[in-house]
C-alpha atoms as a PDB file:
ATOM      1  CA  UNK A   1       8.101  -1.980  22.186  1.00  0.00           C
ATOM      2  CA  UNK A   2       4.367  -1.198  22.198  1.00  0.00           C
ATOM      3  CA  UNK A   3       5.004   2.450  23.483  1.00  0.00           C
ATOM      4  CA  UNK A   4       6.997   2.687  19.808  1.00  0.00           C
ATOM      5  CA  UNK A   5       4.585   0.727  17.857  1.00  0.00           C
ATOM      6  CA  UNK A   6       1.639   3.346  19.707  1.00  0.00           C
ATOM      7  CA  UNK A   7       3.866   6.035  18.412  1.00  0.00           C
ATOM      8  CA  UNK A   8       4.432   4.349  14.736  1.00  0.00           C
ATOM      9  CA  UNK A   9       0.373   3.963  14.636  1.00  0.00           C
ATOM     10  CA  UNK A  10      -0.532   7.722  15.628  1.00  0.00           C
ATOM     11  CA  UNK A  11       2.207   8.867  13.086  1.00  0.00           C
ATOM     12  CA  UNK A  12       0.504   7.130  10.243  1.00  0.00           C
ATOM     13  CA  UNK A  13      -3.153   8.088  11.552  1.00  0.00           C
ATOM     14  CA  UNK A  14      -2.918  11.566  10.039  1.00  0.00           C
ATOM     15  CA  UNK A  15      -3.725  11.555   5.932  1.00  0.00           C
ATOM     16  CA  UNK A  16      -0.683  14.023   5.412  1.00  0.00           C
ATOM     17  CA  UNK A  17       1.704  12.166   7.124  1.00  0.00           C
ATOM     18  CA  UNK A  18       0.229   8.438   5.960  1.00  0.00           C
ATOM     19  CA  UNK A  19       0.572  10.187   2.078  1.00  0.00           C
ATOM     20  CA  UNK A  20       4.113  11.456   2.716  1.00  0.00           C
ATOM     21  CA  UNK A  21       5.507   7.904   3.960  1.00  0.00           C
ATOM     22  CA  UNK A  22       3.780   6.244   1.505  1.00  0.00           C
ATOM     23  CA  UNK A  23       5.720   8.716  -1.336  1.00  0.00           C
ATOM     24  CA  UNK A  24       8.587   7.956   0.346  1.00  0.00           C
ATOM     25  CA  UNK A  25       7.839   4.161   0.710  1.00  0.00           C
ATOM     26  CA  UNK A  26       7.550   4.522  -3.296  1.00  0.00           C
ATOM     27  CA  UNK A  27      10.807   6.318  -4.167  1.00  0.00           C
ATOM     28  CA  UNK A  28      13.056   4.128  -1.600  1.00  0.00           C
ATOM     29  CA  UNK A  29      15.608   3.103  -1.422  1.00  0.00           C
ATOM     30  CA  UNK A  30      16.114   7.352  -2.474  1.00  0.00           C
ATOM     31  CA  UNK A  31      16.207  10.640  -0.531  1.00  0.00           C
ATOM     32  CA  UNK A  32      14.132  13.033  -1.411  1.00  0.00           C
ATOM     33  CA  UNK A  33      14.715  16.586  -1.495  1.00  0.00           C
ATOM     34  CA  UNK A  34      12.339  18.274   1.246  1.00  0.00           C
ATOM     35  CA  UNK A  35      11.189  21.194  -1.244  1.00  0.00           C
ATOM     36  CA  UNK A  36      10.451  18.266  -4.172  1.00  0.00           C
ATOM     37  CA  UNK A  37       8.489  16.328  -0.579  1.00  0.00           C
ATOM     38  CA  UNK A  38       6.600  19.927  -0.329  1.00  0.00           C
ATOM     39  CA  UNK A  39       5.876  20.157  -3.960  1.00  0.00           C
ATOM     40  CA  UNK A  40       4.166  16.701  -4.754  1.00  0.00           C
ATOM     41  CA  UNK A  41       2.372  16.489  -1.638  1.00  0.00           C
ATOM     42  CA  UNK A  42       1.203  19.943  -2.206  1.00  0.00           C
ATOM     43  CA  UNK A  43       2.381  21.543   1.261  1.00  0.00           C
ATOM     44  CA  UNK A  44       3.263  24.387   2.637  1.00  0.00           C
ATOM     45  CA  UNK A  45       7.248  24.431   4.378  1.00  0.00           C
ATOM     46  CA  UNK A  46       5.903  24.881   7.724  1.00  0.00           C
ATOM     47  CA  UNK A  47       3.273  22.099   7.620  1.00  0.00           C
ATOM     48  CA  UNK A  48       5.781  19.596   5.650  1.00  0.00           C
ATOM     49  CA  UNK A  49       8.210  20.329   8.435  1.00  0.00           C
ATOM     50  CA  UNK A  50       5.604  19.106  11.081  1.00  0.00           C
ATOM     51  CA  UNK A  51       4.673  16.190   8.822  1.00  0.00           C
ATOM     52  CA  UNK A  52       8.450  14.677   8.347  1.00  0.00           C
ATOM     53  CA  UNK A  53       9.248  15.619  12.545  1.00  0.00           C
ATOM     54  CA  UNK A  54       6.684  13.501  13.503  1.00  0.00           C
ATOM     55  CA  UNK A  55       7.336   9.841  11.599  1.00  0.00           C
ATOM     56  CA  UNK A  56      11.305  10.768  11.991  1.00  0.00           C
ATOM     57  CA  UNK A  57       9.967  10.579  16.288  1.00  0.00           C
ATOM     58  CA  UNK A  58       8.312   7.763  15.326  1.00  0.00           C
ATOM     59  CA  UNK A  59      10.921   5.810  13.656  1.00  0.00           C
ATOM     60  CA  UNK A  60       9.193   5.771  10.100  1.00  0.00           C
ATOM     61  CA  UNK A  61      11.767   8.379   8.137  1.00  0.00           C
ATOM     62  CA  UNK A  62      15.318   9.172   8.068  1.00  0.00           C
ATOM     63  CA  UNK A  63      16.925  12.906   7.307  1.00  0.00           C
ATOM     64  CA  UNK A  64      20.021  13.318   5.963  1.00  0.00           C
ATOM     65  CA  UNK A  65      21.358  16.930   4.710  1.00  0.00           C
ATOM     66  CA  UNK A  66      23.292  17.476   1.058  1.00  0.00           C
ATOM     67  CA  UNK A  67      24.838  20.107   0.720  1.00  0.00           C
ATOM     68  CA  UNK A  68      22.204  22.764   1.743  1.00  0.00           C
ATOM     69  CA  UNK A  69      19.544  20.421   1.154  1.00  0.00           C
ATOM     70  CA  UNK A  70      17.510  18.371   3.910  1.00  0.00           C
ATOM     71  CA  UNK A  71      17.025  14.725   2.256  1.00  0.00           C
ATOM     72  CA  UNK A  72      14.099  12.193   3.771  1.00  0.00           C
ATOM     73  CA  UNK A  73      13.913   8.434   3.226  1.00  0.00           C
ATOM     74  CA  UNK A  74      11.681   5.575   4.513  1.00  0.00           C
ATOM     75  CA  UNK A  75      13.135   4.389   7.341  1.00  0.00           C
ATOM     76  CA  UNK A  76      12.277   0.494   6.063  1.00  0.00           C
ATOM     77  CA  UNK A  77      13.586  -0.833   9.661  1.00  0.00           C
ATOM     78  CA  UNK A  78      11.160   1.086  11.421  1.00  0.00           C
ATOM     79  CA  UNK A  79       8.266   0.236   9.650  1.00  0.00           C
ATOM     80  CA  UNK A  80       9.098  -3.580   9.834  1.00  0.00           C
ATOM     81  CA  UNK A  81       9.175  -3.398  13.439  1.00  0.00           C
ATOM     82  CA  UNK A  82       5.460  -2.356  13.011  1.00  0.00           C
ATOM     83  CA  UNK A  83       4.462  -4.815  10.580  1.00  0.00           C
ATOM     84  CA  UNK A  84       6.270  -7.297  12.971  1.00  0.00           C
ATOM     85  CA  UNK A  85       4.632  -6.407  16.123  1.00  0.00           C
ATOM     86  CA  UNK A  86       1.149  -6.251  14.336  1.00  0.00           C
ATOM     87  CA  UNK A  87       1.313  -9.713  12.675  1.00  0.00           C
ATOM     88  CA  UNK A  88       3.676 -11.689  15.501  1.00  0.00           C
ATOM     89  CA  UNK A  89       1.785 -10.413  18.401  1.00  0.00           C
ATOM     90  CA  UNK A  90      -1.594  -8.728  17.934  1.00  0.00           C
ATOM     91  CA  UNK A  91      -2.253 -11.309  15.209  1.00  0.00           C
ATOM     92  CA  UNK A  92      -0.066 -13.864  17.451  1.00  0.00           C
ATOM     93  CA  UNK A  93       1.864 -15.040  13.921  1.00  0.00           C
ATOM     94  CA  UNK A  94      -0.774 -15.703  12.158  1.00  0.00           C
ATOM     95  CA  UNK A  95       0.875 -14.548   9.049  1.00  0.00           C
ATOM     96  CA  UNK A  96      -0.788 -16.003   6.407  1.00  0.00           C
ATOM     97  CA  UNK A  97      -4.566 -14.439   7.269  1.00  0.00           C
ATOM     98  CA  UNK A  98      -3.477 -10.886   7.773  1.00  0.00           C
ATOM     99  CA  UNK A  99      -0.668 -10.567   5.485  1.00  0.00           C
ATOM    100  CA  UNK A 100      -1.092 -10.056   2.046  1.00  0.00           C
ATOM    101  CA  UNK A 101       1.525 -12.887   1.028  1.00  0.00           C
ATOM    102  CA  UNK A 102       3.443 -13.319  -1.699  1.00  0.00           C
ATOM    103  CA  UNK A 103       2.445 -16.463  -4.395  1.00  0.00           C
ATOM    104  CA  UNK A 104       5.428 -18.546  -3.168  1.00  0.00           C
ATOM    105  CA  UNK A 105       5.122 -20.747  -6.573  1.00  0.00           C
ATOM    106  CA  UNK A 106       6.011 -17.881  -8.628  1.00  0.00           C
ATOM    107  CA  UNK A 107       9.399 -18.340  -7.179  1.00  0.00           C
ATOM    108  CA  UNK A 108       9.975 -21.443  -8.168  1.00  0.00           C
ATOM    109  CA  UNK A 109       9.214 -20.749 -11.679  1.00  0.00           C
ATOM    110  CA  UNK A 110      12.052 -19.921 -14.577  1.00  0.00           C
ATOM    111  CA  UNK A 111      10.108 -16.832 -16.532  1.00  0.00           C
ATOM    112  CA  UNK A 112       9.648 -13.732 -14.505  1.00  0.00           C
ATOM    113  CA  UNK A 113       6.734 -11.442 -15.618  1.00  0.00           C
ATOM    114  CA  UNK A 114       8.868  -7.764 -15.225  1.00  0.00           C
ATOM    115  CA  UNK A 115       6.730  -4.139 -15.455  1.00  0.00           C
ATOM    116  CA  UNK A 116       8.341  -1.126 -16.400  1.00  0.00           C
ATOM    117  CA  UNK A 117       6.772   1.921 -15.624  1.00  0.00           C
ATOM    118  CA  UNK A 118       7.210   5.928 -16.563  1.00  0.00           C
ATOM    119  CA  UNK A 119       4.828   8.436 -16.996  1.00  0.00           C
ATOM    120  CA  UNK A 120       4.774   8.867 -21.003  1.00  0.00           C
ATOM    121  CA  UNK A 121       6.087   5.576 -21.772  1.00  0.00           C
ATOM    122  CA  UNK A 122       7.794   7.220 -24.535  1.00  0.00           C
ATOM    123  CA  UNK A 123      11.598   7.100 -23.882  1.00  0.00           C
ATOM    124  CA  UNK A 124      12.722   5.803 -20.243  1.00  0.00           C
ATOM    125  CA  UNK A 125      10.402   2.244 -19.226  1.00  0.00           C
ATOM    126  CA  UNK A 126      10.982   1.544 -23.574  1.00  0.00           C
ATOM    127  CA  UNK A 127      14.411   1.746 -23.470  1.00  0.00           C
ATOM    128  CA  UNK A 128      14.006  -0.730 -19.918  1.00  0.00           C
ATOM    129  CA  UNK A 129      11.622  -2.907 -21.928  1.00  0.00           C
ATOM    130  CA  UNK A 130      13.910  -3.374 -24.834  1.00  0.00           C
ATOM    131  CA  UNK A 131      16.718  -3.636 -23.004  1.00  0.00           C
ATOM    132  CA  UNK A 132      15.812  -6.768 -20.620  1.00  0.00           C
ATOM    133  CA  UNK A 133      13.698  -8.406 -23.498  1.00  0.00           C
ATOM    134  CA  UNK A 134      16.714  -8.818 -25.354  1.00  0.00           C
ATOM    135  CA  UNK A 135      19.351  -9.814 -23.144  1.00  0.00           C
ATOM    136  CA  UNK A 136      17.457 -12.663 -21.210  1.00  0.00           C
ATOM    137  CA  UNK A 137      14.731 -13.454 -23.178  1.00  0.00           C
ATOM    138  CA  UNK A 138      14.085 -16.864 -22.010  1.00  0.00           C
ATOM    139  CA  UNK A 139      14.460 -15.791 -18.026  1.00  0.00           C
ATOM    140  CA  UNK A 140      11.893 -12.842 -18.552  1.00  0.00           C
ATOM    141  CA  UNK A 141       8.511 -11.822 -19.977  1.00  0.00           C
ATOM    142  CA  UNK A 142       8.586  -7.399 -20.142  1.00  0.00           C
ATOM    143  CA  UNK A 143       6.269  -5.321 -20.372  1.00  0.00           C
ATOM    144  CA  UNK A 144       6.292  -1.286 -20.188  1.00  0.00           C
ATOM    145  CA  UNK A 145       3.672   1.391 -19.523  1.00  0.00           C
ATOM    146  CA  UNK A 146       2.646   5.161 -18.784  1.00  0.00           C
ATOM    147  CA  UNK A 147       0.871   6.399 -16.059  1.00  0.00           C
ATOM    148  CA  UNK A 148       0.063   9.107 -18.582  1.00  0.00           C
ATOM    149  CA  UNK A 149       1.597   7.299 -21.838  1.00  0.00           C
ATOM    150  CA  UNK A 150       1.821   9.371 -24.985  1.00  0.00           C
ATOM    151  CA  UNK A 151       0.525   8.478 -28.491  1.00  0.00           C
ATOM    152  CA  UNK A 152       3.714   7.461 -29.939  1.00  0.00           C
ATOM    153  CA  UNK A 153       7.204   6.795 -29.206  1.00  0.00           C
ATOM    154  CA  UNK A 154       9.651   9.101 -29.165  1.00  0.00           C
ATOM    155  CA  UNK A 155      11.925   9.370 -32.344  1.00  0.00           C
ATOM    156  CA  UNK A 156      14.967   9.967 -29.999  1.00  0.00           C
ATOM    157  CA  UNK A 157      14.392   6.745 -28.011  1.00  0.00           C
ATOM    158  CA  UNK A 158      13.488   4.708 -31.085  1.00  0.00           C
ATOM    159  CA  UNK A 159      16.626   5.810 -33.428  1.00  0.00           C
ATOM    160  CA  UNK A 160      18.949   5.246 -30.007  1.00  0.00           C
ATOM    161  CA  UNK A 161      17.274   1.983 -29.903  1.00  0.00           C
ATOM    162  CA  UNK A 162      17.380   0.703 -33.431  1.00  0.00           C
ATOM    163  CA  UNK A 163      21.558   2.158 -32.818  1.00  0.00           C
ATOM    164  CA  UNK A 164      21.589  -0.279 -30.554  1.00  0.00           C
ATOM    165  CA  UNK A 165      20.815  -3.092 -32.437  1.00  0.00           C
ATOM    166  CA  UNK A 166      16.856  -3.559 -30.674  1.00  0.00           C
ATOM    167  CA  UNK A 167      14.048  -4.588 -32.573  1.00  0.00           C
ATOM    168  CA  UNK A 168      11.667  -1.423 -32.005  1.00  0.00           C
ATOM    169  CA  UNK A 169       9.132  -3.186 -34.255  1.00  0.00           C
ATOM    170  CA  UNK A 170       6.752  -4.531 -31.964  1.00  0.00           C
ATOM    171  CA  UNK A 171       6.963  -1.243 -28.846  1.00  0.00           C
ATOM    172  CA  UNK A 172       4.571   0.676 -28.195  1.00  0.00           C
ATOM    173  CA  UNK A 173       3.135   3.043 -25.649  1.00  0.00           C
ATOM    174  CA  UNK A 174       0.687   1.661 -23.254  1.00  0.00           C
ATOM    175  CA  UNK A 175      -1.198   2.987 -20.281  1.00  0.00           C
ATOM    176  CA  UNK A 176      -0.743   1.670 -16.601  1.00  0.00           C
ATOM    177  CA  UNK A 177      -4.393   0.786 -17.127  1.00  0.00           C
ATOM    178  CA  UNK A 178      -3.908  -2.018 -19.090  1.00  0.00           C
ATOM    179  CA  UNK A 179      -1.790  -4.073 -16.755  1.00  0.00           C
ATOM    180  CA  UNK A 180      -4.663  -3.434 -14.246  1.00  0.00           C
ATOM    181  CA  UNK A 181      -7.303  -5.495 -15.965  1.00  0.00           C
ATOM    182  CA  UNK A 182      -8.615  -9.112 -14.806  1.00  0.00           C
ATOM    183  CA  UNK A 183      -6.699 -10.618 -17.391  1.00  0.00           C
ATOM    184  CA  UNK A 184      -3.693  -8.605 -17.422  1.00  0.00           C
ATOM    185  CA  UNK A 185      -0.538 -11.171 -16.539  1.00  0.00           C
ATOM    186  CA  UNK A 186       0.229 -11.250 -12.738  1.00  0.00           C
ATOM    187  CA  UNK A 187       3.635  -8.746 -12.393  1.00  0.00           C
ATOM    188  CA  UNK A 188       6.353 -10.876 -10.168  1.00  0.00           C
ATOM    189  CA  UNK A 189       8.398  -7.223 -10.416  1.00  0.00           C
ATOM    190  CA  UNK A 190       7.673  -3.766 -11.195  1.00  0.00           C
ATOM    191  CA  UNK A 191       9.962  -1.026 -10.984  1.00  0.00           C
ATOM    192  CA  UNK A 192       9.642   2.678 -11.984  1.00  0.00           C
ATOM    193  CA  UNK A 193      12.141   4.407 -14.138  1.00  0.00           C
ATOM    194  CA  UNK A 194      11.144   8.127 -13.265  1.00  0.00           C
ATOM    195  CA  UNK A 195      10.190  10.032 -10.244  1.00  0.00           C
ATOM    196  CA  UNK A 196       7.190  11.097 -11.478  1.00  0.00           C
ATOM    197  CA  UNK A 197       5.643   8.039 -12.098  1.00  0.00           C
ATOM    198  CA  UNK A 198       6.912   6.466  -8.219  1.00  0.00           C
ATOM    199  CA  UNK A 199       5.401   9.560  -6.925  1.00  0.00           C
ATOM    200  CA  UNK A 200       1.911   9.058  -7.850  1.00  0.00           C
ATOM    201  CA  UNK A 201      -0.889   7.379  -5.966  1.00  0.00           C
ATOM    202  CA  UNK A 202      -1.809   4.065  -7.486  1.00  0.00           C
ATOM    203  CA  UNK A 203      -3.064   0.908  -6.493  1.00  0.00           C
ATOM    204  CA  UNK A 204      -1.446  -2.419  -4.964  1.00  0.00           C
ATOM    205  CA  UNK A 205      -0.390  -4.544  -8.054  1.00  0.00           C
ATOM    206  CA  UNK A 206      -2.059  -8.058  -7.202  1.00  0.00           C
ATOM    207  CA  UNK A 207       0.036 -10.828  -5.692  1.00  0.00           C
ATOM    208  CA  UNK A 208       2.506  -7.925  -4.386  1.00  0.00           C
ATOM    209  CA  UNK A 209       5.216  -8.152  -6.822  1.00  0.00           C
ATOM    210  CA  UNK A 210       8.789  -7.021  -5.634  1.00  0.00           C
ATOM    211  CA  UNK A 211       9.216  -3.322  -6.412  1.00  0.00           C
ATOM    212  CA  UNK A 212      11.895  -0.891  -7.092  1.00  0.00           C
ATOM    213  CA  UNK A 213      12.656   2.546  -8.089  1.00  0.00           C
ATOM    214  CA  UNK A 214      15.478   3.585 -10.526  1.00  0.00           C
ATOM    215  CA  UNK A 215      14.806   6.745 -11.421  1.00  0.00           C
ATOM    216  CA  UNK A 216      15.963   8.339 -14.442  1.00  0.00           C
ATOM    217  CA  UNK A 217      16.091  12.148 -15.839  1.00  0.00           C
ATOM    218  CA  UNK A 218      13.632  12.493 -18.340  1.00  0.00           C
ATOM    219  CA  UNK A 219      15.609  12.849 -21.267  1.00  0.00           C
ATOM    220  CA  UNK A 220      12.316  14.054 -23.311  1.00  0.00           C
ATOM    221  CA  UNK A 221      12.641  17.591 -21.461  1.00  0.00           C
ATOM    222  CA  UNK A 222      16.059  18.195 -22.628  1.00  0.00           C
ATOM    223  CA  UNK A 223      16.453  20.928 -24.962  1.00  0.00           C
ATOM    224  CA  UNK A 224      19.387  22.472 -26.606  1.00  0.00           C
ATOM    225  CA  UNK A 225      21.085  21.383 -29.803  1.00  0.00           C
ATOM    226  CA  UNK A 226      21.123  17.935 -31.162  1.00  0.00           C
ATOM    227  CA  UNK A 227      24.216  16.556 -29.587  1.00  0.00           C
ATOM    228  CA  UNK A 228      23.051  17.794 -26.236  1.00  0.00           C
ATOM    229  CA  UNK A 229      19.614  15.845 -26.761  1.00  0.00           C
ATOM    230  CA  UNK A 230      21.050  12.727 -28.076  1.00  0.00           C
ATOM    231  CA  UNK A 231      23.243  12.585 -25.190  1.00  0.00           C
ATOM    232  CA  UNK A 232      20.696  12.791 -22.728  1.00  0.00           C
ATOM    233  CA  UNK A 233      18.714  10.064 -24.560  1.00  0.00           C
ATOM    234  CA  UNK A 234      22.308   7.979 -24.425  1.00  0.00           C
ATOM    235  CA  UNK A 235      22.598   8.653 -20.685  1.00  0.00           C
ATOM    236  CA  UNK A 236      19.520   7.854 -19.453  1.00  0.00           C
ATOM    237  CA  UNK A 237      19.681   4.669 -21.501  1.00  0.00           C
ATOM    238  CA  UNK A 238      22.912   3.626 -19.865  1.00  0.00           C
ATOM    239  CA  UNK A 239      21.778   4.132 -16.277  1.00  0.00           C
ATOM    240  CA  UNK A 240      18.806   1.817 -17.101  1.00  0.00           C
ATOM    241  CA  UNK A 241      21.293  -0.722 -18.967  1.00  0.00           C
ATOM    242  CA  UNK A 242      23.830  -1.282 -16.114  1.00  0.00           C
ATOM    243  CA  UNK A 243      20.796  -1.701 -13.415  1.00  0.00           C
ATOM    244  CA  UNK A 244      19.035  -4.265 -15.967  1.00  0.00           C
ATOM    245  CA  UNK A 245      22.494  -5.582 -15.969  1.00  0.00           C
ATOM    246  CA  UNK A 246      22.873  -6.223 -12.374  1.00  0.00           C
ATOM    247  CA  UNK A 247      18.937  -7.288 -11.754  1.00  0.00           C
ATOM    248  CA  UNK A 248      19.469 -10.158 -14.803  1.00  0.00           C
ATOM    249  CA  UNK A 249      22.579 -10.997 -12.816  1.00  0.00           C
ATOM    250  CA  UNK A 250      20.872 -11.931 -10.041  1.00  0.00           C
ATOM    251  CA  UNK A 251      20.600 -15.848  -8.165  1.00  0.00           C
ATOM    252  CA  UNK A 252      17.054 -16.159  -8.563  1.00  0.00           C
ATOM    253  CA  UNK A 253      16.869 -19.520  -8.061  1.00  0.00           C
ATOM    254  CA  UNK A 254      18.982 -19.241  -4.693  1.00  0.00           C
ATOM    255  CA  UNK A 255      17.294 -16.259  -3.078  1.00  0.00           C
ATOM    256  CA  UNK A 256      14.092 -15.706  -0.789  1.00  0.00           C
ATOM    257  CA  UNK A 257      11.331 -12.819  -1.484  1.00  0.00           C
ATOM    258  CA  UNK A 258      13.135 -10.809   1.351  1.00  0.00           C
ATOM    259  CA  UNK A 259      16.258 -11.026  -0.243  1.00  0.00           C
ATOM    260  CA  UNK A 260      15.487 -10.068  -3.968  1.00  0.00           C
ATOM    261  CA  UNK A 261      13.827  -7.076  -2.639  1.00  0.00           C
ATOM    262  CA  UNK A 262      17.177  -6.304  -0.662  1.00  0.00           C
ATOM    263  CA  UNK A 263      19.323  -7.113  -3.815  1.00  0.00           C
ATOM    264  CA  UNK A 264      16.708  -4.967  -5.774  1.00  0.00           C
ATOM    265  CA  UNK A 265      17.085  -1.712  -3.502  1.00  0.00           C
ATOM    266  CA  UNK A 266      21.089  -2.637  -3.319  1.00  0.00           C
ATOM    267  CA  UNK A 267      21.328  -2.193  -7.068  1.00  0.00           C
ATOM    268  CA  UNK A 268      19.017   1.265  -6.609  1.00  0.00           C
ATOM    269  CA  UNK A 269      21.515   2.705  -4.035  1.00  0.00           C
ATOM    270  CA  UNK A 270      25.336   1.275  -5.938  1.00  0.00           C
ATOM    271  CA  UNK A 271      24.603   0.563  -9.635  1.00  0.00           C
ATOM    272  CA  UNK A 272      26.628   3.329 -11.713  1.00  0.00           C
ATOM    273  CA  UNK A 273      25.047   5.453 -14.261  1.00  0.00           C
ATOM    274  CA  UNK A 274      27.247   4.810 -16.914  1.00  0.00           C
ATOM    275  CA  UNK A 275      26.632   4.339 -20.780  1.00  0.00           C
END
């Protein structure tokens, strides 16, 4: 066991390969496409290769292959193992002290504080934000943001909306920033709706709300005619509705922090992208 957690720590003791597990740590419960690993962390193939060898040996990342592809995942196992071992024996279970815990009381609570989070908080984390406020309104308190939000909404999103039946009155684009400030309500979860936005550094939201990742195609970069961009707008809208779906389904009141996160990446990995 220590020989693996010796292995786990050298892995991780290299700024490359800390930054790629931490992407990947970001976009789980997905794969990632090695040449889309390459591109964001700004590597060449040959040093990304040596990078992703390395914490596979170590028990931090998984590989799969699609198609012609190479695919890499956290490996979530591995890296509790290491968390384990640090906290149950070198901090001999002293949890509390050198974790960062969870606030336990938010649990118990009936209103949920929920962040949704894109990078132009234009289209995707709006349609997320509308979408949850309105179909368990007195469960949840949601919120949206950018990590590089626009000026305005798009008209797309806001005319799919108001088809919808959503009040768009009171949305509007907001910057990550916002939700970062001393008074800014404490997040219980906080998922992102594109890959852009999981792949970029950013700090530790306070009281380490449960995350998630459901990305979404941006349906902003579509072009063609008017049919073809309305239907992106109506697809990436019904991805985000039947994962809102199965999150507001959810036994809140009967499930620990460990498990929501698990029920959380579950609905990641099996939720169908339908409209």
């Amino acid at each position: 066991m220590e020989n693996d957690v010796l292995a786990q720590l050298q892995a991780l003791a290299h700024p490359r390969r800390l930054a790629a597990f931490r992407l990947l740590m970001r976009r789980y419960p997905e794969a990632v496409a090695a040449g889309e690993l390459a591109e964001v962390l700004g590597l060449p193939a040959s040093s990304l290769s040596a990078v992703l060898a390395q914490l596979r040996q170590a028990g931090l990342v998984t590989q799969d292959r699609h198609g012609t592809s190479l695919r890499y995942a956290a490996d979530v196992a591995g890296a509790a193992r290491l968390t384990g071992y640090l906290v149950d024996d070198c901090c001999r279970g002293r949890g509390l002290p050198c974790a960062n815990p969870y606030e336990t009381d938010r649990l118990m609570t009936r209103k949920w504080n929920v962040l949704f989070i894109c990078s132009g908080n234009s289209a995707r984390s709006i349609f997320a934000e509308a979408i949850l406020s309105d179909w368990a309104p007195e469960r949840f308190e949601v919120f949206s943001a950018g990590t590089r939000a626009v000026s305005q909404l798009n008209p797309y999103a806001v005319a799919l909306l108001q088809a919808k039946g959503h009040d768009t009155s009171e949305l509007r684009s907001k910057t990550v920033s916002e939700f970062q400030l001393p008074d800014a309500p404490r997040m219980d979860f906080v998922f992102t709706v594109c890959d852009a936005a999981a792949n970029e550094e950013c700090p530790p939201w306070p009281g380490q709300p449960i995350s998630g990742h459901w990305g979404q195609p941006d349906p902003v970069k579509v072009e063609g005619s008017e049919a073809e961009k309305q239907l992106a707008f109506q697809q990436a809208y019904g991805g985000l509705k039947n994962r809102i779906k199965a999150f507001a389904a959810l036994p809140f009141d009967t499930l620990d922090r460990a498990s929501l996160q698990a029920r959380v990446d579950d609905i990641a990995l099996n939720t169908e992208e339908n409209a």
